[in-house]
Protein backbone atom coordinates (compact mmCIF):
# COMPACT_ATOMS: atom_id res chain seq x y z
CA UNK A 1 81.47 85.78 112.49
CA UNK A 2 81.71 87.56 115.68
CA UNK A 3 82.03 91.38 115.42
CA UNK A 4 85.14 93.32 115.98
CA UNK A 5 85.78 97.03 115.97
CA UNK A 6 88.87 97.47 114.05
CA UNK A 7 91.19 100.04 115.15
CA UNK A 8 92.12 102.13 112.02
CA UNK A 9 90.54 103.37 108.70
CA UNK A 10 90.05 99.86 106.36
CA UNK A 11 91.18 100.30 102.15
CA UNK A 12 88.69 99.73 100.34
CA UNK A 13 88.84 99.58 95.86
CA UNK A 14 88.92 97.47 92.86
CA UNK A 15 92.12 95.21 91.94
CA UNK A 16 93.09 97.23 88.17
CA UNK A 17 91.49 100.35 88.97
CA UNK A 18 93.49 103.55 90.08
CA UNK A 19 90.48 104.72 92.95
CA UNK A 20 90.94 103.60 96.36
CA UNK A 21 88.88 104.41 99.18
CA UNK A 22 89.00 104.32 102.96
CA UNK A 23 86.49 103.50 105.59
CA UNK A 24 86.28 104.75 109.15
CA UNK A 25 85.26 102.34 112.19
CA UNK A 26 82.50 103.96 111.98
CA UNK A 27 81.25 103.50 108.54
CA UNK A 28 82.20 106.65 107.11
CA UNK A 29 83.67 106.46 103.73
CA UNK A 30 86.41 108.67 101.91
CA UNK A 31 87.44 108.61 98.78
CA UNK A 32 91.15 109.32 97.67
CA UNK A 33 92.12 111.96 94.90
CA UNK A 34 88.35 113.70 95.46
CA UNK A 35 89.28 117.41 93.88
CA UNK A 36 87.67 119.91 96.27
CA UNK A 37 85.50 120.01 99.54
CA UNK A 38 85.25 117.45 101.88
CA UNK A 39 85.16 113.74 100.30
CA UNK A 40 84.02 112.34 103.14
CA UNK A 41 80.49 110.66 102.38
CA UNK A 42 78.75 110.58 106.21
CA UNK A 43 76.11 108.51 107.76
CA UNK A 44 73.27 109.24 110.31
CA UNK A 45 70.34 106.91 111.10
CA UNK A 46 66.88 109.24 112.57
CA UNK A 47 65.27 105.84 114.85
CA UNK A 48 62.51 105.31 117.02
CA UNK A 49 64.40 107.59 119.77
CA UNK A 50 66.68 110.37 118.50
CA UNK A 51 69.11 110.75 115.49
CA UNK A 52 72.19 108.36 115.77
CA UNK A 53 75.70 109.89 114.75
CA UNK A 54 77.66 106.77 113.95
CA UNK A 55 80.92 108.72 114.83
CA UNK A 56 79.59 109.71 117.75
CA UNK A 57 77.88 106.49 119.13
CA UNK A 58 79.67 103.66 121.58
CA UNK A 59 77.81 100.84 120.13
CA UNK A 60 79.53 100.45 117.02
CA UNK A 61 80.82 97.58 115.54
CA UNK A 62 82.89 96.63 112.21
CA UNK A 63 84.02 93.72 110.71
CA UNK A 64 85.36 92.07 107.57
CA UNK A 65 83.14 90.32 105.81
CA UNK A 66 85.53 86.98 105.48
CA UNK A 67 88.84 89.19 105.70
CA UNK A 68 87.76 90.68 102.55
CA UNK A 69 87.45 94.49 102.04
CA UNK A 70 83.54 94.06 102.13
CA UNK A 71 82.81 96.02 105.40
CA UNK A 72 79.70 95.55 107.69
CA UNK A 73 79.24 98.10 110.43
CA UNK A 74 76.33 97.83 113.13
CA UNK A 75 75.06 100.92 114.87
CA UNK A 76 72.70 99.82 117.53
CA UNK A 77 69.13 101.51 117.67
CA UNK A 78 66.53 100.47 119.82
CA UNK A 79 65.54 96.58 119.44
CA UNK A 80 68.45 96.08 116.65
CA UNK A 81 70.80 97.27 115.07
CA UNK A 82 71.06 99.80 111.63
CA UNK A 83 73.81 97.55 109.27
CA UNK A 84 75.74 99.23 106.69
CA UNK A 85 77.66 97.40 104.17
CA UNK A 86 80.33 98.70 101.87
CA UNK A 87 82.10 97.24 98.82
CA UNK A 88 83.67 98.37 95.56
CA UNK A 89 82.85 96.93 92.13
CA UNK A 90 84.59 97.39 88.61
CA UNK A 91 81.03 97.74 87.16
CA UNK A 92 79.85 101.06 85.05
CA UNK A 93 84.01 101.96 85.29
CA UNK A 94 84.18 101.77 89.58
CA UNK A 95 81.50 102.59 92.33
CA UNK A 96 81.24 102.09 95.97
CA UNK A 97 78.42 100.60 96.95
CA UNK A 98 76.29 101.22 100.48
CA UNK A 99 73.72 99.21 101.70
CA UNK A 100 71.72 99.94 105.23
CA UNK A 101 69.48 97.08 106.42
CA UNK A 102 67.55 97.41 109.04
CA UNK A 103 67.47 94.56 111.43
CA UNK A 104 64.77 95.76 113.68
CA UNK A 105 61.36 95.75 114.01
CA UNK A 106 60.56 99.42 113.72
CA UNK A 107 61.17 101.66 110.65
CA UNK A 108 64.13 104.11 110.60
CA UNK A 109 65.49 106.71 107.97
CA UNK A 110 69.21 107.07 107.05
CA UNK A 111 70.69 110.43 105.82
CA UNK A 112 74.27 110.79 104.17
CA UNK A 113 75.70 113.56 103.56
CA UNK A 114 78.82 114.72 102.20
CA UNK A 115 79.26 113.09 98.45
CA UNK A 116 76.41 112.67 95.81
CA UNK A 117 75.14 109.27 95.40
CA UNK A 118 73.12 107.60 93.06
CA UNK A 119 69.73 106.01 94.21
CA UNK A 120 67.16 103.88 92.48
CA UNK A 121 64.23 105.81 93.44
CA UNK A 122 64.30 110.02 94.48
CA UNK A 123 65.44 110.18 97.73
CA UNK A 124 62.85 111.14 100.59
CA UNK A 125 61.34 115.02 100.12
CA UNK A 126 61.38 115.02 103.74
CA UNK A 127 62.13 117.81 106.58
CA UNK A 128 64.87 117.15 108.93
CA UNK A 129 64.26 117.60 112.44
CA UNK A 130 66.54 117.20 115.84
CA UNK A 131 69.76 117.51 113.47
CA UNK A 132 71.96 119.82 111.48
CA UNK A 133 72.91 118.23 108.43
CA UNK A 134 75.02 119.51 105.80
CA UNK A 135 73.61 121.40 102.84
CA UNK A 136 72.90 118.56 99.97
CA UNK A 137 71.61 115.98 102.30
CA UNK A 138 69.44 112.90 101.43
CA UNK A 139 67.43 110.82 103.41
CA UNK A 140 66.08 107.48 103.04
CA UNK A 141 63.41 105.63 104.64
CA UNK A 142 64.38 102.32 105.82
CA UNK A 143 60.92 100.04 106.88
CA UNK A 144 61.44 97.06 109.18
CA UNK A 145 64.27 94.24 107.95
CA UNK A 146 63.84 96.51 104.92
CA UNK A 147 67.47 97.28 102.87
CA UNK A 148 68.23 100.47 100.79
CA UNK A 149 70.99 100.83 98.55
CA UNK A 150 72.80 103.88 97.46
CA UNK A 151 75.78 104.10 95.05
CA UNK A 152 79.52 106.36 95.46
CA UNK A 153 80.29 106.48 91.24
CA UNK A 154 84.76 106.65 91.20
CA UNK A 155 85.71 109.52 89.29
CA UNK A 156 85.14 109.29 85.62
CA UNK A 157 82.22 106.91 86.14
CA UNK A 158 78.74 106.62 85.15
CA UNK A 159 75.79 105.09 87.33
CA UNK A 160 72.32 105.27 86.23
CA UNK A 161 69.63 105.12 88.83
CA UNK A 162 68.40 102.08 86.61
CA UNK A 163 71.98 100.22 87.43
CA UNK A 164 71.70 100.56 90.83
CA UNK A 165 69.93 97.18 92.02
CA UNK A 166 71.90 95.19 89.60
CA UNK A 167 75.02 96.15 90.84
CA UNK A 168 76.93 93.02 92.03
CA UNK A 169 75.78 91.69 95.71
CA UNK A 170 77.87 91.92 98.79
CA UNK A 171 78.12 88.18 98.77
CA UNK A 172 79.40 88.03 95.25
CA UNK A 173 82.17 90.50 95.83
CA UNK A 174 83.45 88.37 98.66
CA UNK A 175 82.99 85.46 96.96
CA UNK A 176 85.46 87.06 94.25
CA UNK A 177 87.77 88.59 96.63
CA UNK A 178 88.50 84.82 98.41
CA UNK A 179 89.01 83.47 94.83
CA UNK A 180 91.52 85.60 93.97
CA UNK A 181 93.36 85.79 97.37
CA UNK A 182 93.07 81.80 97.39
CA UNK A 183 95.24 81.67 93.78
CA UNK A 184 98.56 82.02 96.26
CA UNK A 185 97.01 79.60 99.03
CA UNK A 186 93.53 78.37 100.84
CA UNK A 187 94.03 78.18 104.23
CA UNK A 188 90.72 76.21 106.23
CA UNK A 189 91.90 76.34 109.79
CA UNK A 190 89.79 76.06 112.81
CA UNK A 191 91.20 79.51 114.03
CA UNK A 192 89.05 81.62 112.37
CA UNK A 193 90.47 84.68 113.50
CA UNK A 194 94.14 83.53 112.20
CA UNK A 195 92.10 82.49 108.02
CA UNK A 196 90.39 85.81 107.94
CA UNK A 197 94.13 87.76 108.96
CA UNK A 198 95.72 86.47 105.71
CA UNK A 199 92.69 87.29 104.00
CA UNK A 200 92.47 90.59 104.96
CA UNK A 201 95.95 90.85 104.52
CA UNK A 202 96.13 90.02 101.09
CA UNK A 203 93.64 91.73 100.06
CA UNK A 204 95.07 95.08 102.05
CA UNK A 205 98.48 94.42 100.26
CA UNK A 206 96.44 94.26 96.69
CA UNK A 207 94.53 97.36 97.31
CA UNK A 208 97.98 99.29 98.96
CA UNK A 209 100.91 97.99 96.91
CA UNK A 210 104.38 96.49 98.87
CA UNK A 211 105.94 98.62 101.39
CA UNK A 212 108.55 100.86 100.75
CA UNK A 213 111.93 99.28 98.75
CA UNK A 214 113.87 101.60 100.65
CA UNK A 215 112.26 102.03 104.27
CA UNK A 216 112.19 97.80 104.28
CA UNK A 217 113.78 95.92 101.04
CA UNK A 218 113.23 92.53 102.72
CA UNK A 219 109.88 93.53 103.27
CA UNK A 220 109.06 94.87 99.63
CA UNK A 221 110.49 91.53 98.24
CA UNK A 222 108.21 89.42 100.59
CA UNK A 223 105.37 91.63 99.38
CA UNK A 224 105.94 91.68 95.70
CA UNK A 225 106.58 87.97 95.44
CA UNK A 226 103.54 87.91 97.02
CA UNK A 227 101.70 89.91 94.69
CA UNK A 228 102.92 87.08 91.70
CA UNK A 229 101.54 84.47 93.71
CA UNK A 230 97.82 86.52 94.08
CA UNK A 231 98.37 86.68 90.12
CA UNK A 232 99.72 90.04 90.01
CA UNK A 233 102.64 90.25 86.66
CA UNK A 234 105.48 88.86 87.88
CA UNK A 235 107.30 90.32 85.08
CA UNK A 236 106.75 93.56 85.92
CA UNK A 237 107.87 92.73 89.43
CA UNK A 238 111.13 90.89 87.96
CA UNK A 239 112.52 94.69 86.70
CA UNK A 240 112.71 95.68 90.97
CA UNK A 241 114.42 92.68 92.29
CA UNK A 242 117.80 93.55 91.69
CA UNK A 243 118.53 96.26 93.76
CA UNK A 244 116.61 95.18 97.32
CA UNK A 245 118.07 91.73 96.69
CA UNK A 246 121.44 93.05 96.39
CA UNK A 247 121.13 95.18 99.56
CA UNK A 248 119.99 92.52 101.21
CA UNK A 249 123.12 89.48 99.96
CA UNK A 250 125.51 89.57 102.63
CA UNK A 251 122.94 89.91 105.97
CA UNK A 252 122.93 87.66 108.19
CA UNK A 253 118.97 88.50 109.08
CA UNK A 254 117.42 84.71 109.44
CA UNK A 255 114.53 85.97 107.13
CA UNK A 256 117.18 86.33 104.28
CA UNK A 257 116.63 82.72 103.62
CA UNK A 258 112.95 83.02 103.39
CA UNK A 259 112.78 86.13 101.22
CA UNK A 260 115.40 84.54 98.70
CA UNK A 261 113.01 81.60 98.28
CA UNK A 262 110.46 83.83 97.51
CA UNK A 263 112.00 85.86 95.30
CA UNK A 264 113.16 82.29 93.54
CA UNK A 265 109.50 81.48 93.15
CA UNK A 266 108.40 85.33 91.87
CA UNK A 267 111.23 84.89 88.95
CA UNK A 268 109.79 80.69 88.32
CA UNK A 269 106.76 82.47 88.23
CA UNK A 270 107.93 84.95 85.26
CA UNK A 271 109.16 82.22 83.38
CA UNK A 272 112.80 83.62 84.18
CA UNK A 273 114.89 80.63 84.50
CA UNK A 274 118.12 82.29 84.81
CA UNK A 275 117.41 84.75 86.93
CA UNK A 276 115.91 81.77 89.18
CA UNK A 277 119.06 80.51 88.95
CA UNK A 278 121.24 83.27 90.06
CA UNK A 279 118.79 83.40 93.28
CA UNK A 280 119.52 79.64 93.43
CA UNK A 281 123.17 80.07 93.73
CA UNK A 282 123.05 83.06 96.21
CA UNK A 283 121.44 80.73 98.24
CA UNK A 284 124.12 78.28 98.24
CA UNK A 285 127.07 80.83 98.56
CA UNK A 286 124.85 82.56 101.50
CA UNK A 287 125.32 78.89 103.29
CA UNK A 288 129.20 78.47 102.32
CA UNK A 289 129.99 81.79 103.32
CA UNK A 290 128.49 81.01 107.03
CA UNK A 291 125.41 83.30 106.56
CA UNK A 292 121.62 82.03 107.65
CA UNK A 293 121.18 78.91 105.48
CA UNK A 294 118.15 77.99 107.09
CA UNK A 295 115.12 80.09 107.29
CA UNK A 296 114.34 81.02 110.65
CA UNK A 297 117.16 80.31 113.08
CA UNK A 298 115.13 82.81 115.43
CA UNK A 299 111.98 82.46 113.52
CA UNK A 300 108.18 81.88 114.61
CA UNK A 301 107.82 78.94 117.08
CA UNK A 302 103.85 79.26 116.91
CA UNK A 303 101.34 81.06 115.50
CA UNK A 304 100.88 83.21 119.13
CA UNK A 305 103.95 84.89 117.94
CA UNK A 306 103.64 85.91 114.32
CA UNK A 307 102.45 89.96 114.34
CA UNK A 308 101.44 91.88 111.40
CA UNK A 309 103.77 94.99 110.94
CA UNK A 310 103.96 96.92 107.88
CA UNK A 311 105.00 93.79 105.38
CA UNK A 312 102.00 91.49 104.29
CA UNK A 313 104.20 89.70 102.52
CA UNK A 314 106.43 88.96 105.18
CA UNK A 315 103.47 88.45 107.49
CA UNK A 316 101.86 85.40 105.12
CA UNK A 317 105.75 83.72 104.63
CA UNK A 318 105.54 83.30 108.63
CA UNK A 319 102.45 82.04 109.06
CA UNK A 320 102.86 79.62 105.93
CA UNK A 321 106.14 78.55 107.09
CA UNK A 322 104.43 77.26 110.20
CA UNK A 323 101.95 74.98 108.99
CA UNK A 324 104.73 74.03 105.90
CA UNK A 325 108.88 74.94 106.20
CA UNK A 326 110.78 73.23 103.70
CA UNK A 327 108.74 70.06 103.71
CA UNK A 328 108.68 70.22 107.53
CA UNK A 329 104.79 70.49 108.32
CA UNK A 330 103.41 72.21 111.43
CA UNK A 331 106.72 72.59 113.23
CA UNK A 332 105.73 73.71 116.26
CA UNK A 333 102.88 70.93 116.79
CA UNK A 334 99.40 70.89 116.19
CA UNK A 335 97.60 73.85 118.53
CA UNK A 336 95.90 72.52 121.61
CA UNK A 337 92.11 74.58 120.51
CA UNK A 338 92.70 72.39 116.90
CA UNK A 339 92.82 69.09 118.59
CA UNK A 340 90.14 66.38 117.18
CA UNK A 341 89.35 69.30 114.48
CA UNK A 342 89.46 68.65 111.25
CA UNK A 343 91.78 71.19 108.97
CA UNK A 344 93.23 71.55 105.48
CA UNK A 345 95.49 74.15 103.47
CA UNK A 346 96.09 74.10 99.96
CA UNK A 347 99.32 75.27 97.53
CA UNK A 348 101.32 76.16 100.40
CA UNK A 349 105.00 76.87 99.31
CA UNK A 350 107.28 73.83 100.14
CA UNK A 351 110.21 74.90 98.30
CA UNK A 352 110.79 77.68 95.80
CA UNK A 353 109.53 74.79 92.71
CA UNK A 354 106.97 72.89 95.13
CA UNK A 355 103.78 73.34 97.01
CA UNK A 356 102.22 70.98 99.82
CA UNK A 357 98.26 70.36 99.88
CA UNK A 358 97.57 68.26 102.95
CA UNK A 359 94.21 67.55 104.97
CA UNK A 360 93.84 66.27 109.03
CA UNK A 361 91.31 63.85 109.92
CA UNK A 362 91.36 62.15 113.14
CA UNK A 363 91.28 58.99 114.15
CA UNK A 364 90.45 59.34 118.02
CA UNK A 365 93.65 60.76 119.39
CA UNK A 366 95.84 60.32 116.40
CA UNK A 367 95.69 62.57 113.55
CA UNK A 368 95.37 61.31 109.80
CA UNK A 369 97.67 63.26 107.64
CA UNK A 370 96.19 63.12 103.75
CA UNK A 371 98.72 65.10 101.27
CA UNK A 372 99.76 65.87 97.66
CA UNK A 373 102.66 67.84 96.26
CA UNK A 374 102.79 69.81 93.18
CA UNK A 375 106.06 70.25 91.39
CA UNK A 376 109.31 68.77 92.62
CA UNK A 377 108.81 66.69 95.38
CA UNK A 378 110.46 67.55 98.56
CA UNK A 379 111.15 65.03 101.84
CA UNK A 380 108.05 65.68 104.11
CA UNK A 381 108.54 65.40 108.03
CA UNK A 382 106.81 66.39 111.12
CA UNK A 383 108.79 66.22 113.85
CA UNK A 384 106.75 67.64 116.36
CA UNK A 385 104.12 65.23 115.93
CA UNK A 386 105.68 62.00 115.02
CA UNK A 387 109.39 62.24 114.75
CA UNK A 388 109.49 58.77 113.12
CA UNK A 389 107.55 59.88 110.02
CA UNK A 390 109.13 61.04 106.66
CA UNK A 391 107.67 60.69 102.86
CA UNK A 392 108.97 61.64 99.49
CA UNK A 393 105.85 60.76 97.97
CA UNK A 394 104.20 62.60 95.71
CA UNK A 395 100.68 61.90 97.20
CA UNK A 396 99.97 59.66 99.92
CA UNK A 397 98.12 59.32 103.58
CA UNK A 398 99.37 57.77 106.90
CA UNK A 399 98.02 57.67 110.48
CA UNK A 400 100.81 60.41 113.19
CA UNK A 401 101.05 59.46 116.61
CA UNK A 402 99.09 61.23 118.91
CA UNK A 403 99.87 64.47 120.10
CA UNK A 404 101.11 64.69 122.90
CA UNK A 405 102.45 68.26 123.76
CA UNK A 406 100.03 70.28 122.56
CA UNK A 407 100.88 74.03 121.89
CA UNK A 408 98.57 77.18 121.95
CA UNK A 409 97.24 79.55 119.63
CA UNK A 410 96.66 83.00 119.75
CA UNK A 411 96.85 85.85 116.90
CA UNK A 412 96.31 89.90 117.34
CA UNK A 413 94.96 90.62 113.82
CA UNK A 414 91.84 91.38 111.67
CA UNK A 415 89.24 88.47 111.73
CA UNK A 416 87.64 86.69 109.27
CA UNK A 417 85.75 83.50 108.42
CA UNK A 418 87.08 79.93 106.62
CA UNK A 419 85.58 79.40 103.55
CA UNK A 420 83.51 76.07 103.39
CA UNK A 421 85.53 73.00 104.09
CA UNK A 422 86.69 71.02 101.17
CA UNK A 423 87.50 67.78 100.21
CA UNK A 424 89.73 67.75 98.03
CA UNK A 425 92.59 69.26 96.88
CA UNK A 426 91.65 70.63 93.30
């Protein structure tokens, strides 16, 4: 899990809860819809040399936890590094939590400043020295590989000092987060970088909501179809189809194709046959009226080239279409850096009433495809590995030719880690 700053405030909140949060690259948090003063809640660390101003400091670094919105930033002191960590939970009606290890081996102390937190034990009756802090202050001493916790209650909520420690873990938020992002898709690619992207991703576009129906209607209908596959109500999402969809009809955009099918799937998902079926037959007239029949006529021709703009939704579609299109898997070839790794992904849309789990092993050169479809069962191909190959099978397993132009990878995004490799396809 290597470290990297990221270059923008991070959401941070609870899936079902109205407060939402933001964290700076520097570990400072703020809370939205705070009524008066500054909502900011600030961080300092007093160590063996001076007081260290996160804000302030070069030797930062941030990172996703996984993709998730579980943040760990690293200040470095002398001989280590002062490591804050900051989730949300639903527990005691909403509370961010903020933990500061210390992973050296001299004690430090840790002020914040800005919003009251809860503590399990009176914070430090202390004097500050070689620092102006703001009135209202606390300070915390922090011994060697020691961890404090402190806890940010969301409006309305209650935190006793006694609830503090048994607040759910860092670990066990992430471990929830991947869950639920996983419902739409599991991705376990050897590109770590590329897995923790759609995490973060998803989890950005639970915490955020679509983009705007007006400023991008293509984009909101990637997003909210999206949202139904993360287990959002696709009902609710049904009632704002009608309109983007409609704007969208008679483009000739080669994502139309792409953000029909996924509007096909969002109305499957809300048991709405009929209006499946209207979606169904705009995608046939599309094709007889000479409009993009086929998603992507200038689409992604590797993952190097998919970007993440304002859509998430429209951001997962291209990087799902590339390892599945239509029953076409990994269309632009398998990336050189994956060669003789082993890989998997799992409920990957293959049409709008089908998804494709399949697994690579290798077999020296030549990779063994293992795979399972769910729903109707499309014609699998992959021509840019073995041209001869196709499969209607529901579940099955064959040995591809070799590679043998290999393509590269490269992704400008948010990292994150692959959860532990699988197995199997349950």
């Amino acid at each position: 899990m290597a470290p990297v700053a990221s270059a923008q405030s991070i959401t941070i909140g609870v899936t079902g809860q109205y407060a939402r949060g933001s964290v700076s690259p520097w570990g400072d948090v703020r809370l939205q819809a705070e009524a008066g003063g500054d909502p900011t809640l600030r961080w300092f660390v007093a160590a063996d040399d001076r007081w260290h101003v996160p804000g302030d400091e070069v030797a930062v670094r941030q990172n996703r936890i996984d993709g998730t919105p579980v943040l760990e930033t690293r200040l470095r002191i002398p001989d280590g590094d002062a490591v804050q960590r900051i989730w949300s939970v639903a527990d005691c009606g909403g509370a961010t939590i903020i933990e500061v290890e210390n992973d050296s081996p001299l004690p430090f102390a840790v002020a914040f400043s800005g919003l009251d937190l809860v503590t399990e034990r009176p914070p430090a009756d202390i004097p500050i020295k070689g620092i102006d802090l703001p009135d209202g202050a606390i300070i915390m001493p922090v011994g060697h590989h020691a961890t404090v916790r402190a806890v940010l209650p969301h409006r309305g909520a209650m935190v006793h000092p006694s609830q503090v420690s048994a607040l759910p873990s860092a670990q066990a938020v992430v471990r929830g987060w991947l869950t639920v992002v996983h419902r739409a898709s599991r991705l376990d690619l050897p590109e770590e970088s590329l897995v923790g992207a759609l995490t973060a991703a998803r989890c950005d576009l639970l915490l955020d909501g679509p983009v705007g129906i007006d400023d991008d209607p293509a984009g909101f209908l990637f997003d909210i179809a999206e949202l139904g596959r993360l287990g959002d109500d696709s009902e609710r999402w049904m009632s704002e189809v009608a309109d983007p969809i409609a704007s969208i009809s008679r483009s000739n955009e080669p994502e139309i194709e792409a953000v029909l099918r996924s509007c096909e799937r969002l109305a499957l998902a809300a048991g709405d046959e009929r209006a499946a079926g209207d979606i169904a037959r705009l995608r046939v007239r599309r094709v007889t009226d000479g409009l993009s029949g086929v998603a992507g006529e200038t689409r992604s021709t590797s993952f190097s080239d998919v970007r993440r703009g304002q859509s998430v939704g429209r951001f997962v579609a291209s990087i799902e279409r590339l390892v599945c299109d239509g029953g076409e898997i990994l269309r632009s070839g398998i990336p050189k850096s994956w060669l003789g790794m082993n890989f998997e992904v799992h409920g990957v849309p293959a049409g709008p009433r089908s998804t494709l789990s399949y697994a690579v092993r290798w077999h020296g050169e030549r990779p063994a495809v293992l795979w399972e479809q769910k729903g109707e069962a499309c014609r699998l191909s992959a021509p840019a590995i073995d041209p001869e190959w196709t499969s209607q099978e529901i579940v099955g397993e064959t040995l591809w030719a070799a590679p043998s132009k290999p393509t590269k990878i490269g992704l400008i995004a948010d990292l994150g880690n692959p959860p532990a490799e699988s197995a199997s396809f349950g």
